[in-house]
Protein backbone atom coordinates (compact mmCIF):
# COMPACT_ATOMS: atom_id res chain seq x y z
CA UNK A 1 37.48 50.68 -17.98
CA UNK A 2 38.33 52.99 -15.65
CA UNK A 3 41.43 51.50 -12.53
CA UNK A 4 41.36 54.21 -9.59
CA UNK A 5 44.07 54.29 -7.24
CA UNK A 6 42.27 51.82 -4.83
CA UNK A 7 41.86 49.26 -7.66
CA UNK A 8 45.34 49.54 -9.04
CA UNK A 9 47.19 49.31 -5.18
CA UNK A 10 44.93 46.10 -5.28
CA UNK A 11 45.75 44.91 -8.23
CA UNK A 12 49.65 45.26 -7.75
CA UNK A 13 49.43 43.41 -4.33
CA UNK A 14 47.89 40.68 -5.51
CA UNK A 15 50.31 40.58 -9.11
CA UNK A 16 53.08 38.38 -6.40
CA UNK A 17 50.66 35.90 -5.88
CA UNK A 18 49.20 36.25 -9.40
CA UNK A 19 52.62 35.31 -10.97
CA UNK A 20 53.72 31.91 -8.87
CA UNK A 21 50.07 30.53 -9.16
CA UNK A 22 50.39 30.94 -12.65
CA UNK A 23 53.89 30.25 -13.13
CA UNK A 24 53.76 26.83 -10.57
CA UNK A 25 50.10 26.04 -11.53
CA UNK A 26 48.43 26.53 -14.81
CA UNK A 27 51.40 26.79 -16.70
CA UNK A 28 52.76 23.21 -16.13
CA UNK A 29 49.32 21.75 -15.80
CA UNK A 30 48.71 23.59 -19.24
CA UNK A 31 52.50 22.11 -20.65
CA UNK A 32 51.35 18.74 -19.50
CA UNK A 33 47.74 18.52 -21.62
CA UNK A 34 50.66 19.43 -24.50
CA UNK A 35 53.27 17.18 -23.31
CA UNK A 36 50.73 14.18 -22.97
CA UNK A 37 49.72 14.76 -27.17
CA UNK A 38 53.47 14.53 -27.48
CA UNK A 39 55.74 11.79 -28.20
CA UNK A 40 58.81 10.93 -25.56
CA UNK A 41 61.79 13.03 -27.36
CA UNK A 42 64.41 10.86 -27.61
CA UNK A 43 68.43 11.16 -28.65
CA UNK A 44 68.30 13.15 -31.77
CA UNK A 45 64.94 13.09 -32.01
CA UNK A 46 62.53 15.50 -31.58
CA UNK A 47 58.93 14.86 -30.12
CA UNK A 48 56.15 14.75 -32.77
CA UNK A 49 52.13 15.23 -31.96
CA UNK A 50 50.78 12.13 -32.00
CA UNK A 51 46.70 12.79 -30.37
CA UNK A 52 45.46 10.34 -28.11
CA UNK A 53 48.25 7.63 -28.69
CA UNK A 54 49.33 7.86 -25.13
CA UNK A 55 46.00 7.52 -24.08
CA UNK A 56 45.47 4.93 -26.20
CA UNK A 57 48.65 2.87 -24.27
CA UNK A 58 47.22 3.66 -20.80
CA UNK A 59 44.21 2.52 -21.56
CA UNK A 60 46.00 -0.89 -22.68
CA UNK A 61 47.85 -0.98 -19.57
CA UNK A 62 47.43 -3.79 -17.28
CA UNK A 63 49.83 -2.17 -15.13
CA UNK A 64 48.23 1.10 -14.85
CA UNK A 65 44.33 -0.46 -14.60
CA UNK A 66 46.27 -2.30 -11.41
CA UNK A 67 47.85 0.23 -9.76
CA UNK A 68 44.19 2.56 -10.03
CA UNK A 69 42.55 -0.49 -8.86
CA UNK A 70 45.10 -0.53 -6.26
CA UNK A 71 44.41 3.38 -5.33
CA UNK A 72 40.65 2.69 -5.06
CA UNK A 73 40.85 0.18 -2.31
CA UNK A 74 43.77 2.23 -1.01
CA UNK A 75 41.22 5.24 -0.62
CA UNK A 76 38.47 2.86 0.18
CA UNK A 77 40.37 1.51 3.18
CA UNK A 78 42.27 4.46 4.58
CA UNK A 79 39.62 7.50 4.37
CA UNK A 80 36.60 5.97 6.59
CA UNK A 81 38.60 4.10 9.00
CA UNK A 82 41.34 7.18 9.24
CA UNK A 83 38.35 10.03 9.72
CA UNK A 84 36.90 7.39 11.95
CA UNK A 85 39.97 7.09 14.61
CA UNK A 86 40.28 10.68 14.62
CA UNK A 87 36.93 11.68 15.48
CA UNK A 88 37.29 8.63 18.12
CA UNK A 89 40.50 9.80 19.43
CA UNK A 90 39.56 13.47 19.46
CA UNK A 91 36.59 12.67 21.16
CA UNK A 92 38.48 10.99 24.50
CA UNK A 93 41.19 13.40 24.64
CA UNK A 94 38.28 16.42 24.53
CA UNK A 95 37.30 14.78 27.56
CA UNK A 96 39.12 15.78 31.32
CA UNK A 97 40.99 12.47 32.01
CA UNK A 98 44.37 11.55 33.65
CA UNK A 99 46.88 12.16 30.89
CA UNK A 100 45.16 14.09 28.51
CA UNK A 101 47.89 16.08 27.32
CA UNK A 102 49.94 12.93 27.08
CA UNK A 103 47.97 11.22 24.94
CA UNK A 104 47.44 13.71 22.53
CA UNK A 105 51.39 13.82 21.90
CA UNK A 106 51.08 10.45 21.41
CA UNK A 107 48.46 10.52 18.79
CA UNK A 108 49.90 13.47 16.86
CA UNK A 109 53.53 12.15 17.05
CA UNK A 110 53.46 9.87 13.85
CA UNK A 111 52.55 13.02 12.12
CA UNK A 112 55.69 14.82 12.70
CA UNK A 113 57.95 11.73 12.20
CA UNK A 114 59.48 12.06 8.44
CA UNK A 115 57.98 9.69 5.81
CA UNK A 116 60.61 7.96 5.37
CA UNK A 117 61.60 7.27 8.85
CA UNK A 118 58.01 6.09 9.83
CA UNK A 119 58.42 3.98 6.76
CA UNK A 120 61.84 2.18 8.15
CA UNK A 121 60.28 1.55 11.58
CA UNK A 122 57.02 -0.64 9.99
CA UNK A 123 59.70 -2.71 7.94
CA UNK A 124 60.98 -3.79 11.03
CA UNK A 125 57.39 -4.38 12.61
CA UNK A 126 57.23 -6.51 9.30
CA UNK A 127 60.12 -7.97 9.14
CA UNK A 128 59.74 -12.20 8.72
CA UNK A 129 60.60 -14.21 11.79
CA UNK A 130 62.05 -11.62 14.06
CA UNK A 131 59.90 -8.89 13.50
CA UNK A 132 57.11 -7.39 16.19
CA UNK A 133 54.73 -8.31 14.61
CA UNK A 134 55.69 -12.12 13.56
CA UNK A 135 56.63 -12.29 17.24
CA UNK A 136 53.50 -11.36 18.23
CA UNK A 137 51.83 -13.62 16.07
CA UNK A 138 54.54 -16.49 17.07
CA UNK A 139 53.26 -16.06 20.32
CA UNK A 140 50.07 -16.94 20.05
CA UNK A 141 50.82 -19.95 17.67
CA UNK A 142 50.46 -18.48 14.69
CA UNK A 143 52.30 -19.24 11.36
CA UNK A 144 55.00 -15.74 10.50
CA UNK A 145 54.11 -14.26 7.30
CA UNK A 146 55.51 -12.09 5.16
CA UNK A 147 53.61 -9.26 4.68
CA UNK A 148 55.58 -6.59 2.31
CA UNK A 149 56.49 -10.00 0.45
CA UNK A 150 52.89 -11.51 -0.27
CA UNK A 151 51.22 -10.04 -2.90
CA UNK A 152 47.87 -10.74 -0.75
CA UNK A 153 48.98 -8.78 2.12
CA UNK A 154 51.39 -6.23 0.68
CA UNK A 155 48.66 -3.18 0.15
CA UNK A 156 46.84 -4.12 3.20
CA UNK A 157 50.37 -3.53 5.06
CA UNK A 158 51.05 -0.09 3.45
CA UNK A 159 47.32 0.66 4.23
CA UNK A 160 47.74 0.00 8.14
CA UNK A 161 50.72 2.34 8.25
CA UNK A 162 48.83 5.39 5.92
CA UNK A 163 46.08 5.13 8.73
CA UNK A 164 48.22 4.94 11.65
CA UNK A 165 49.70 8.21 10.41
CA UNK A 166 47.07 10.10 9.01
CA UNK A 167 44.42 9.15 12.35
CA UNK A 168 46.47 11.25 14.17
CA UNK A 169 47.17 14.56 11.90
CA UNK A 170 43.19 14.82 11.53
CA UNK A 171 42.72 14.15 14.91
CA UNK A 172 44.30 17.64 15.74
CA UNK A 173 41.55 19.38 13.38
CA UNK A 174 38.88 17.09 15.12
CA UNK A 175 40.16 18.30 18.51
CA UNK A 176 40.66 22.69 17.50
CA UNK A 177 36.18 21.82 16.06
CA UNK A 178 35.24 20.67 19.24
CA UNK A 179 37.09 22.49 21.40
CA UNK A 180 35.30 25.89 19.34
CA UNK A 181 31.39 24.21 20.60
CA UNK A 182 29.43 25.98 23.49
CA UNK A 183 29.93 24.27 26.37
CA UNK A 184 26.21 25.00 26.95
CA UNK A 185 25.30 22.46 24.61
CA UNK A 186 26.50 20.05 26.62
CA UNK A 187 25.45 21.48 29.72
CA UNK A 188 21.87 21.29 28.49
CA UNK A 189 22.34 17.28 26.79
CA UNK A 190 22.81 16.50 30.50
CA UNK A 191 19.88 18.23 32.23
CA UNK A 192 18.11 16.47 29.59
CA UNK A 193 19.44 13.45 30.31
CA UNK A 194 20.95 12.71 26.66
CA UNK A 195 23.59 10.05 26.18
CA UNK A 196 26.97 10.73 24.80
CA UNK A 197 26.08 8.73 21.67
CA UNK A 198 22.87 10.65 21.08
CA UNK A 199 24.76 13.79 22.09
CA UNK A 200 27.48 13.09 19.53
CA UNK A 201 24.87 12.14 16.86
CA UNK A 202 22.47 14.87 17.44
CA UNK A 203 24.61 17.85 18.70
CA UNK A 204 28.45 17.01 17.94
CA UNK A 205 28.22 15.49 14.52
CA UNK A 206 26.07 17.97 12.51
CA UNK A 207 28.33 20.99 14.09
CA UNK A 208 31.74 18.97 12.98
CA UNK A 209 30.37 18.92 9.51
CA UNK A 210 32.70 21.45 8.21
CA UNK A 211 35.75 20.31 9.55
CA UNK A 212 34.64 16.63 8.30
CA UNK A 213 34.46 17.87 5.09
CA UNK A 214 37.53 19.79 5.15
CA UNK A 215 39.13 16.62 6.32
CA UNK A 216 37.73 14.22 3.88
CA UNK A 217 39.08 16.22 1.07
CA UNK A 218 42.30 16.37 2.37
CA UNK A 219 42.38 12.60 3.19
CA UNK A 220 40.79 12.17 -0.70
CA UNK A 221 43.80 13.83 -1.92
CA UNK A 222 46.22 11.99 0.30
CA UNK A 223 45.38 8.60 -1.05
CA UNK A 224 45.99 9.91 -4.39
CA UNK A 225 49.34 11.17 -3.88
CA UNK A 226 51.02 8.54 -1.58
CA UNK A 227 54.34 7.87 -3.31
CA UNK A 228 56.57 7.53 -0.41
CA UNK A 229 55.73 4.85 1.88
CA UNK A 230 55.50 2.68 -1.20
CA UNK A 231 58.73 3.27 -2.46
CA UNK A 232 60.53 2.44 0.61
CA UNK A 233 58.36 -0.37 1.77
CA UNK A 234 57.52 -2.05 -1.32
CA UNK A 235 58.67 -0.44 -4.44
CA UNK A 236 55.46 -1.17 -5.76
CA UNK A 237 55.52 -5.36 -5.40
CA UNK A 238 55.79 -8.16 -5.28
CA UNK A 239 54.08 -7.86 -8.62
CA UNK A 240 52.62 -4.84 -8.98
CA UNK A 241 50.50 -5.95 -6.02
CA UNK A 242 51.37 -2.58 -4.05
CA UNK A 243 51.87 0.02 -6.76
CA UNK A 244 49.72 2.84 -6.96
CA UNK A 245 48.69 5.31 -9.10
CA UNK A 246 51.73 8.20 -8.03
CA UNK A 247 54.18 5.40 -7.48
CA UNK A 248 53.32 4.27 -11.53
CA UNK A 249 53.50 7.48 -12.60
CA UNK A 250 56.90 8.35 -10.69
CA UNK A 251 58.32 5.15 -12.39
CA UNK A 252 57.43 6.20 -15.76
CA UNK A 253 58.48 9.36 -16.03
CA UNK A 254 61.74 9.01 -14.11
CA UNK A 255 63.06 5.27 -14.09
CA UNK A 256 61.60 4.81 -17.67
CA UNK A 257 61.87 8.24 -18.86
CA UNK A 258 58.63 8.76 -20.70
CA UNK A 259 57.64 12.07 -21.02
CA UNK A 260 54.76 11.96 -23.04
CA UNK A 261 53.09 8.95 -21.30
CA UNK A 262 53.60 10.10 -17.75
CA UNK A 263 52.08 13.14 -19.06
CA UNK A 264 48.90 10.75 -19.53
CA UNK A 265 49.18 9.43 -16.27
CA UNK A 266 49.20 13.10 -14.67
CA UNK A 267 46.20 14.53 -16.48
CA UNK A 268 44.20 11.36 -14.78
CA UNK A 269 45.55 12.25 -11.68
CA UNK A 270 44.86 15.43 -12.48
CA UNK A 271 41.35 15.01 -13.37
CA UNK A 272 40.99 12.76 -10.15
CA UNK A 273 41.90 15.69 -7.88
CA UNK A 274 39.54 18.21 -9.95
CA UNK A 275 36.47 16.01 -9.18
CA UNK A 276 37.29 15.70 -5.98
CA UNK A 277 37.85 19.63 -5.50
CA UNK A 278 34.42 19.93 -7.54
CA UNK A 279 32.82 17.41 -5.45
CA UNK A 280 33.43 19.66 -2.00
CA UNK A 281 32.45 23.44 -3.90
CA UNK A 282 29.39 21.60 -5.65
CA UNK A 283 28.07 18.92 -3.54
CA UNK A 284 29.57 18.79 0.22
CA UNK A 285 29.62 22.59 0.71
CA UNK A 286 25.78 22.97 0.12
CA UNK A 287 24.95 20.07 2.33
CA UNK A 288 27.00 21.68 4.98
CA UNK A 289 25.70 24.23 8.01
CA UNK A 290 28.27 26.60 9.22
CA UNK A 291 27.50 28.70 11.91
């Protein structure tokens, strides 16, 4: 095969970016299929291949068959109603009303707040008795609960606080699509005589169709790798009732120190995150109109 000059310049340009994909990609995705046939080493011992026997544990797992079950309703819950609020909120703000620039610092700001502070402000909105919440409930005769404390209530809480975050970070890419559409379009819904729900349906909707599917892989992934709110919030209880799939995962491999079944737990997550990529290139993307 013959490289001209052209080709070669190319080629070294893109060696850089060549070298950390590989070298922060496919190599420890490839030395965790490895590590996850391995047994944990262990004081003076080294690991041995031992197949599918860490497979064979996770499958076993009650704790890990809760925590997915956990992620599911986790994604369930926080994807629609997140994408939801954002198109909502992006929607109103699009719109020439009093405070518009107001409000959309107000909807972005829990985006820019660090995890773990937003995470320390909704344990006080939790908090029994005197928190915002309970107060708010107290007020209106209601019993106080304890909501990062009941294992009936402890996901759902951790759920309202993912949405209240992520509403607003996808409301900015709601905002940038329709901010890019032809004013004419609406200019001609309202010769017509269209209403804004049929213009959003008809004329707004199909055209946001990239950006919605841009967005709904991000949020896919999101639900998939919340760790943090969890571990301040809950730690994963009372009883498992909070712990999700990352948070699992995290406490194997580095409060219990098993290599070779966190490995496991990362090729699911792994192969979780593949579908989901394969779903958009395969499935979404096709369906999709781009102008």
């Amino acid at each position: 095969m013959n490289i001209n000059s052209k080709q070669l310049q190319a080629y070294l340009l893109l060696l850089p970016a060549f070298v950390f994909l590989v070298g922060f990609t496919h190599y420890p995705a490839l030395a965790t299929i490895f590590d996850s046939l391995m047994s944990t080493p262990r004081a003076g011992r080294a690991p041995v291949f031992v197949g599918l026997e860490n497979y064979q544990v996770m499958i076993e797992d009650p704790v890990f068959w809760k925590s997915v079950t956990n992620n599911l309703w986790f994604a369930l819950a926080t994807i629609p109603l997140s994408m939801g609020i954002a198109i909502f909120m992006a929607l109103w703000v699009n719109d020439k009303i009093a405070g518009r620039s107001f409000l959309r610092m107000s909807y972005f700001l829990p985006t820019v707040l660090p995890m773990i502070a937003v995470a320390n402000i909704w344990i006080f909105f939790y908090t029994p008795d005197y928190g915002l919440i309970n107060q708010a409930l107290q007020l209106f005769g209601l019993k106080s609960q304890n909501f990062l404390g009941n294992p009936d209530l402890a996901l759902a809480s951790v759920t309202v606080v993912a949405i209240w975050k992520e509403a607003g970070f996808f409301m900015i890419f709601y905002l940038a699509a329709l901010q890019t559409l032809s004013p004419s379009y609406r200019e001609a819904a309202q010769i017509e005589g269209a209403s804004k729900w049929y213009f959003f349906w008809k004329i707004q909707w199909p055209l946001l169709m990239p950006t919605t599917i841009f967005v709904l892989v991000n949020a896919l992934i999101n639900a998939f790798r919340m760790v943090d709110h969890i571990f301040v919030m809950t730690n994963g209880g009372p009883n498992n009732a909070s712990s999700l799939l990352l948070f699992y995962l995290y406490e194997v491999g580095f409060k219990f120190w098993d290599r070779g079944y966190a490995s496991a737990l990362t090729m699911v997550l792994l192969a979780i995150l593949a579908i989901v990529g394969l779903l958009q290139f395969f499935l979404l993307d096709k369906r999709t109109h781009y102008r």
